[in-house]
Protein backbone atom coordinates (compact mmCIF):
# COMPACT_ATOMS: atom_id res chain seq x y z
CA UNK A 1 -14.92 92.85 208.67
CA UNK A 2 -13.33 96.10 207.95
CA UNK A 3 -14.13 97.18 204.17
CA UNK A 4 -13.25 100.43 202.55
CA UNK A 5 -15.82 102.50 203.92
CA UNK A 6 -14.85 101.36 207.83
CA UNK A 7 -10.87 102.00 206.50
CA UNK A 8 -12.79 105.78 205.36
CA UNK A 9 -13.94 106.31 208.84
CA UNK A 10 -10.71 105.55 210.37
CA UNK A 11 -8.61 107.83 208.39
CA UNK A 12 -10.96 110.57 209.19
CA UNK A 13 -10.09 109.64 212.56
CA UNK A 14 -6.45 109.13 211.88
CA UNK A 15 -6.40 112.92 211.23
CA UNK A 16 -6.55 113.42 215.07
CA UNK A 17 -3.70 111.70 214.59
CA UNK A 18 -1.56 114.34 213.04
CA UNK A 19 1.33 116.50 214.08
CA UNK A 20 1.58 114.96 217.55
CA UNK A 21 5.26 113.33 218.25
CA UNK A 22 5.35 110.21 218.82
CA UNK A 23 7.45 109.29 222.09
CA UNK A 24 7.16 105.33 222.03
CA UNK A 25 6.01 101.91 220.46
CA UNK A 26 3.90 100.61 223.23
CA UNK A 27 3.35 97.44 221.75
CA UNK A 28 3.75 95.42 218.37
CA UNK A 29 2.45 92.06 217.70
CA UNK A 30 4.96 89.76 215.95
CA UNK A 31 1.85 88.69 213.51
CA UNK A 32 1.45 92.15 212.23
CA UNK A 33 5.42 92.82 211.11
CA UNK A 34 6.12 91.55 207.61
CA UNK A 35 9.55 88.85 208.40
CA UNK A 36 11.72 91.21 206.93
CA UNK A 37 11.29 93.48 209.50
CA UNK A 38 11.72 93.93 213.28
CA UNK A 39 9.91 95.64 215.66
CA UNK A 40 13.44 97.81 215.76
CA UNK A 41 12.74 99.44 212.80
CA UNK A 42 9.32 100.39 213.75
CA UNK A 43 10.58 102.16 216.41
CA UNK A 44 13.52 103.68 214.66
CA UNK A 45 11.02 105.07 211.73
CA UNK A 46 8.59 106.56 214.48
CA UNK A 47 10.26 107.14 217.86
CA UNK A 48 10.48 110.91 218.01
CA UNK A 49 8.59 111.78 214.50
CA UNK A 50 4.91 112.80 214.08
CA UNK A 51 2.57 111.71 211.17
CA UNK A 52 2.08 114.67 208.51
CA UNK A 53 -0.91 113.11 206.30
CA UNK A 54 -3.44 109.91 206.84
CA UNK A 55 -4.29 108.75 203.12
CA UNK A 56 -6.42 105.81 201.61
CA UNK A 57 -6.80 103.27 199.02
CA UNK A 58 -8.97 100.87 199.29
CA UNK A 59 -9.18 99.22 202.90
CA UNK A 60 -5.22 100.34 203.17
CA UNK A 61 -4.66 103.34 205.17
CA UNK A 62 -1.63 105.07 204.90
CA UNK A 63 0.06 107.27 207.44
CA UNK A 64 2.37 109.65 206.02
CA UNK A 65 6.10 110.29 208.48
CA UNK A 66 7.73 113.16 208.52
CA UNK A 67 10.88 111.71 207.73
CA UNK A 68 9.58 111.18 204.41
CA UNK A 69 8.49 107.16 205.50
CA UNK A 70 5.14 106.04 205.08
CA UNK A 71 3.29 103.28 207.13
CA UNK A 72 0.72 101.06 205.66
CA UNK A 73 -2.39 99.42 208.22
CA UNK A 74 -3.96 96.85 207.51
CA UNK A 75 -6.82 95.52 209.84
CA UNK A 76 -7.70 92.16 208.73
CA UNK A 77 -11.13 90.64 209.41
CA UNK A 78 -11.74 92.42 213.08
CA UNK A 79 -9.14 95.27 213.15
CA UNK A 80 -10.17 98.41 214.35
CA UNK A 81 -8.22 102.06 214.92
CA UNK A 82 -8.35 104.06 218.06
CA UNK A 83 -6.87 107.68 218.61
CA UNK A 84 -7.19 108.70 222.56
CA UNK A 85 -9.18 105.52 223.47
CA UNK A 86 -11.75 106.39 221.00
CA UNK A 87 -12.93 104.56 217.37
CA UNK A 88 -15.17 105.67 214.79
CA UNK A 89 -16.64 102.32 215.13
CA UNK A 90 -17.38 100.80 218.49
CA UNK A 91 -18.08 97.42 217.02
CA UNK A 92 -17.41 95.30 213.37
CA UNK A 93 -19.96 93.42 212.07
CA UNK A 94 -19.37 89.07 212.72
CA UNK A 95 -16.60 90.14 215.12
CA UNK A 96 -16.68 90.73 219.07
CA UNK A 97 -18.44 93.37 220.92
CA UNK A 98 -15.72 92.84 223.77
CA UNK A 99 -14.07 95.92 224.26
CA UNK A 100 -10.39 94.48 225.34
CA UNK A 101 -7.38 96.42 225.48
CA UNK A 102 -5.07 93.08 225.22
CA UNK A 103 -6.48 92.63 221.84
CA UNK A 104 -4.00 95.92 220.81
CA UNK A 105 -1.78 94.69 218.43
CA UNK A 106 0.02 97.79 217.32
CA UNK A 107 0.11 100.43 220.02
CA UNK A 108 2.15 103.78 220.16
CA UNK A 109 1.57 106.74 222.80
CA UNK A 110 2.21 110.69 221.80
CA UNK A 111 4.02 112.64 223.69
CA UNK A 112 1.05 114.63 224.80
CA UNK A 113 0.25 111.45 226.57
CA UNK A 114 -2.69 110.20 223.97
CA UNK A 115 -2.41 107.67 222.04
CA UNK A 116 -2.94 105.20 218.23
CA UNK A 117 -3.65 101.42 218.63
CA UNK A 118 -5.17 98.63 216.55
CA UNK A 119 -7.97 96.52 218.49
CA UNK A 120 -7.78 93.19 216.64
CA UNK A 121 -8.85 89.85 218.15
CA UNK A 122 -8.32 88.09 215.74
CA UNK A 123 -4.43 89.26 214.68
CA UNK A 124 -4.67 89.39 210.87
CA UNK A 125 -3.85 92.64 210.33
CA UNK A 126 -0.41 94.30 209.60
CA UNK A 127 1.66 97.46 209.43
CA UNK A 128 3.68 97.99 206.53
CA UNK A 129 6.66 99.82 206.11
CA UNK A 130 6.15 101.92 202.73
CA UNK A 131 3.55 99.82 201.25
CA UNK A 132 3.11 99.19 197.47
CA UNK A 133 -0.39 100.85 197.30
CA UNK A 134 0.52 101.22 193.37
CA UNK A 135 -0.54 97.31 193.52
CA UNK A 136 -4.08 98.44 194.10
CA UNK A 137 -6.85 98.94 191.82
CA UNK A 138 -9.03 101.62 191.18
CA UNK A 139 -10.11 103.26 194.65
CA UNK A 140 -14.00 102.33 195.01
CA UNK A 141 -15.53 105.80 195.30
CA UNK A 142 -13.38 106.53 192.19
CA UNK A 143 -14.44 103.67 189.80
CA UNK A 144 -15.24 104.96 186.26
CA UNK A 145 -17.35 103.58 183.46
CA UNK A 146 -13.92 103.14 181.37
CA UNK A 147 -12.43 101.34 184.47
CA UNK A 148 -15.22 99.13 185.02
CA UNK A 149 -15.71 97.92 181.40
CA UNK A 150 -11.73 97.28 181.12
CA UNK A 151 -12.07 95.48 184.23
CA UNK A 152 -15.10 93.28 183.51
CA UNK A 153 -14.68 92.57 179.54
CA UNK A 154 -12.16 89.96 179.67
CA UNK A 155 -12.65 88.03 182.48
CA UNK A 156 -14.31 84.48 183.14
CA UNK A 157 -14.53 85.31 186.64
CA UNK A 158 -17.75 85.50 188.55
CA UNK A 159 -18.87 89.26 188.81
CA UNK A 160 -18.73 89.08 192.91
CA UNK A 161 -15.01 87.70 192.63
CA UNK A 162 -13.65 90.58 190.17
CA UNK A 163 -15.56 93.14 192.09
CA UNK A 164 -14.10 91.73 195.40
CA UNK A 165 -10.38 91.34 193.03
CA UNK A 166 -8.52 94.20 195.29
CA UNK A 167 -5.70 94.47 192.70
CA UNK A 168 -9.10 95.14 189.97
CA UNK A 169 -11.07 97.77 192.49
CA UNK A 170 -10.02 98.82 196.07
CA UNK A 171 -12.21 98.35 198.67
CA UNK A 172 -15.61 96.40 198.01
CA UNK A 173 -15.93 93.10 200.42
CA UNK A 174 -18.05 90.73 201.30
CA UNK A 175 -21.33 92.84 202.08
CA UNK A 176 -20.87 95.80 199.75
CA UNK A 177 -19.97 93.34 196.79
CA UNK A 178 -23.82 91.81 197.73
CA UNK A 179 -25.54 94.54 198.61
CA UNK A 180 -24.28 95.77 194.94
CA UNK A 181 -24.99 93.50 193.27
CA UNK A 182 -28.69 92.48 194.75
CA UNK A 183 -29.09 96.49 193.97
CA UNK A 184 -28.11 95.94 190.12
CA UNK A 185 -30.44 92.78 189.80
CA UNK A 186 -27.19 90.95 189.07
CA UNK A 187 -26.60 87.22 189.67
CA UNK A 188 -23.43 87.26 191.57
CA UNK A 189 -22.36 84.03 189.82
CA UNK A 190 -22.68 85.00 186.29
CA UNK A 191 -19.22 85.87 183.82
CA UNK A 192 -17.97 88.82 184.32
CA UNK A 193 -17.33 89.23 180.31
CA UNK A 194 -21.15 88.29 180.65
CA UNK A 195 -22.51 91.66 181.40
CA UNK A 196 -23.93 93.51 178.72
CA UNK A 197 -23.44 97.25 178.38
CA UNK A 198 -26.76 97.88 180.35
CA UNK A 199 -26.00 95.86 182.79
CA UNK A 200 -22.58 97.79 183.34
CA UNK A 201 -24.11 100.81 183.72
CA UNK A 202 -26.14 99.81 185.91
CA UNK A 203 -23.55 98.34 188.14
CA UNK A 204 -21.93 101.50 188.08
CA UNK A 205 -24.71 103.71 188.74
CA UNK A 206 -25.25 100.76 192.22
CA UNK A 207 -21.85 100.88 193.02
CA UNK A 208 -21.82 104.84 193.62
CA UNK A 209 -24.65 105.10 194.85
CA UNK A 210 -24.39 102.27 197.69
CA UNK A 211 -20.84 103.04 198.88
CA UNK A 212 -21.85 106.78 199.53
CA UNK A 213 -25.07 105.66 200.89
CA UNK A 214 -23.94 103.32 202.95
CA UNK A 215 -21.30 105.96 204.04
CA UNK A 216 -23.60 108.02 204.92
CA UNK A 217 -25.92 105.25 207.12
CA UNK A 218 -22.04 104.56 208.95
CA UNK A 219 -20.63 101.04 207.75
CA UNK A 220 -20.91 98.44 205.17
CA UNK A 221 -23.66 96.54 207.25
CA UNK A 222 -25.83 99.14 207.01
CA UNK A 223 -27.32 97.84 203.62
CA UNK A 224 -30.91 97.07 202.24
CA UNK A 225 -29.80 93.36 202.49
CA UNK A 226 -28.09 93.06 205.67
CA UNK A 227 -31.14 92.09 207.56
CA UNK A 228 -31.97 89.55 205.58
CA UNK A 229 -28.84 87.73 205.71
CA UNK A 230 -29.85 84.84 207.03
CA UNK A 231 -31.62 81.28 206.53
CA UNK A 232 -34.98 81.33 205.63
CA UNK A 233 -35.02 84.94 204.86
CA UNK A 234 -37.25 86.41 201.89
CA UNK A 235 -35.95 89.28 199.62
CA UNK A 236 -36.96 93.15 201.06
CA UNK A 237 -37.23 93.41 197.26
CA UNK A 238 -40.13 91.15 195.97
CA UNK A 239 -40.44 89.07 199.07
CA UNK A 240 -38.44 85.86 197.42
CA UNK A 241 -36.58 83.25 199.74
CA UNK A 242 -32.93 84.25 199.67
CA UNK A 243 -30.55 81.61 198.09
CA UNK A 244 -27.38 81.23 200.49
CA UNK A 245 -24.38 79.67 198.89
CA UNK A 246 -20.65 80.18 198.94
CA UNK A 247 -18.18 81.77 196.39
CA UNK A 248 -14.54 81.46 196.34
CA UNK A 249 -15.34 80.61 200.20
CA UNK A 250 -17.39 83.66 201.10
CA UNK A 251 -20.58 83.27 201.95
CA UNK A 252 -23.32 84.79 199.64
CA UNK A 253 -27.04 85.94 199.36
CA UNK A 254 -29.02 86.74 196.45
CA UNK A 255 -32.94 86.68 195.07
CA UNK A 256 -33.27 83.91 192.63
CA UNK A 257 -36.48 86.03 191.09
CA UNK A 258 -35.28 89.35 190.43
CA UNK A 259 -31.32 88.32 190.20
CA UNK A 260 -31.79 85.44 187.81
C-alpha cells in the first residue's frame, strides 16, 4: 500500500501537473466523494482552473487551485497517481500488477489534451475538498527528538501502533513502521512509555535514516526486511527465524534474538 514515501513520489509527479487548465472531470467514483459532496462541486471547483502547487503531509497529497481551493488525495491501500498515462510507480507492493484503465477512480483531462487519474482497484481512496491536514502529525521526514519523546512518553500503546498513529507522525505504515523498528532492535510490541532515552534515540536516528534510504532505493518495500517477510524466514540480521504475528490487525515481523 501507498505510504508516505510512494505519496513523495507522486507529488513530485504531481508537479507535471501544474499550470495546465483543466477542461473536464472525466470520471469520479461515488466511493471517493465524502457524502457531503457531489461530483457537481468537483467540477465546479476545477472545470476551467489549473493547479498552482502539489504539497504533502504524510500519505495526503494536496493540490493547491487557483481559485484559492485546495484538493486533498487520498489513495487507500492500492491507489496510485498518473499524469499523461505515466506513474512514478508502475506497481504497489500486495496489490495488482494489472495495468487497467477502468480501475480510474478520479479522472480529469487538461486542456492540452493530457491528463491526472487515480488507478485504484480496490476504491478506498478519496478526494477531499480542503482537507484538514492540521489533523496530522508531525510529517515523517520532519520528526524531531522533542516530537518523538512527547509522542512516545505517555502512551501505553505498542511502539508499532503510535508510530503507525497518523494523527502522532504522518506517514510511516505497515513496512516502514517494521523495517524501523527491526533497524532499532525494538520489539514492536513493547510500551511505548517503555522506551528508554537510548532507545529513543536510536529510533530516531532509524527512522531518518530508513525513510531517506528507502527513498532513495524507490518505495517502502525496498527495505532490509522485505525479503524476508514471509513464513519460515530467518533474520538477514543474525540469521533468527522471524516471528509473524498480528497487531491491531496488521500483520508483523520481527527477530525474537536481537528484538527481544
Amino acid at each position: 500500500m501507498p505510504e508516505g514515501i510512494e505519496v513523495e513520489f507522486y507529488r513530485r509527479t504531481a508537479l507535471k501537473a501544474l499550470n495546465r487548465r483543466i477542461d473536464v472531470i472525466k470520471n469520479i467514483d461515488s466511493n471517493y466523494l465524502p457524502k457531503k459532496y457531489g461530483s457537481f462541486d468537483l467540477k465546479n471547483l476545477l472545470e476551467g482552473n489549473y493547479f498552482t502547487e502539489a504539497t504533502r503531509k504524510g500519505k495526503l497529497l494536496l493540490l493547491s487551485i487557483s481559485n484559492d481551493f485546495q484538493i486533498g488525495l487520498r489513495f487507500g491501500m492500492t491507489g496510485r497517481l498518473l499524469v499523461d498515462g505515466k506513474s512514478a510507480i508502475e506497481t504497489l507492493e500486495y496489490s495488482s500488477s494489472r495495468n487497467e484503465p477502468e480501475w480510474d477512480r478520479f479522472s480529469i483531462k487538461f486542456r492540452d489534451g493530457g491528463s491526472l487519474s487515480i488507478r485504484d482497484p480496490r476504491r478506498l481512496g478519496a478526494v477531499e475538498i480542503n482537507p484538514n491536514a492540521d489533523a496530522l502529525g508531525v510529517d515523517f521526514y520532519e520528526v524531531t527528538g522533542i516530537a518523538l519523546t512527547e509522542i512516545l512518553s505517555s502512551s501505553t500503546q505498542p511502539i508499532k501502533v503510535r508510530l503507525m498513529n497518523q494523527s502522532k507522525i504522518a506517514g510511516l505504515g505497515n513496512l516502514l513502521s517494521d523495517e524501523i523498528l527491526w533497524r532499532s532492535s525494538i520489539d514492536p510490541r513493547r510500551p511505548s512509555y517503555s522506551l528508554s532515552r537510548n532507545d529513543k534515540r536510536r529510533l530516531l536516528h532509524h527512522i531518518r535514516k530508513t525513510v531517506y534510504e528507502l527513498t532513495e532505493r524507490g518505495g517502502s518495500h525496498m527495505g532490509n526486511l522485505q525479503t524476508h517477510r514471509n513464513l519460515g524466514a530467518l533474520c538477514p540480521k543474525d540469521g533468527e527465524p522471524l516471528d509473524r504475528y498480528k497487531i491491531s490487525g496488521r500483520t508483523t515481523y520481527s527477530c525474537p534474538r536481537h528484538q527481544n
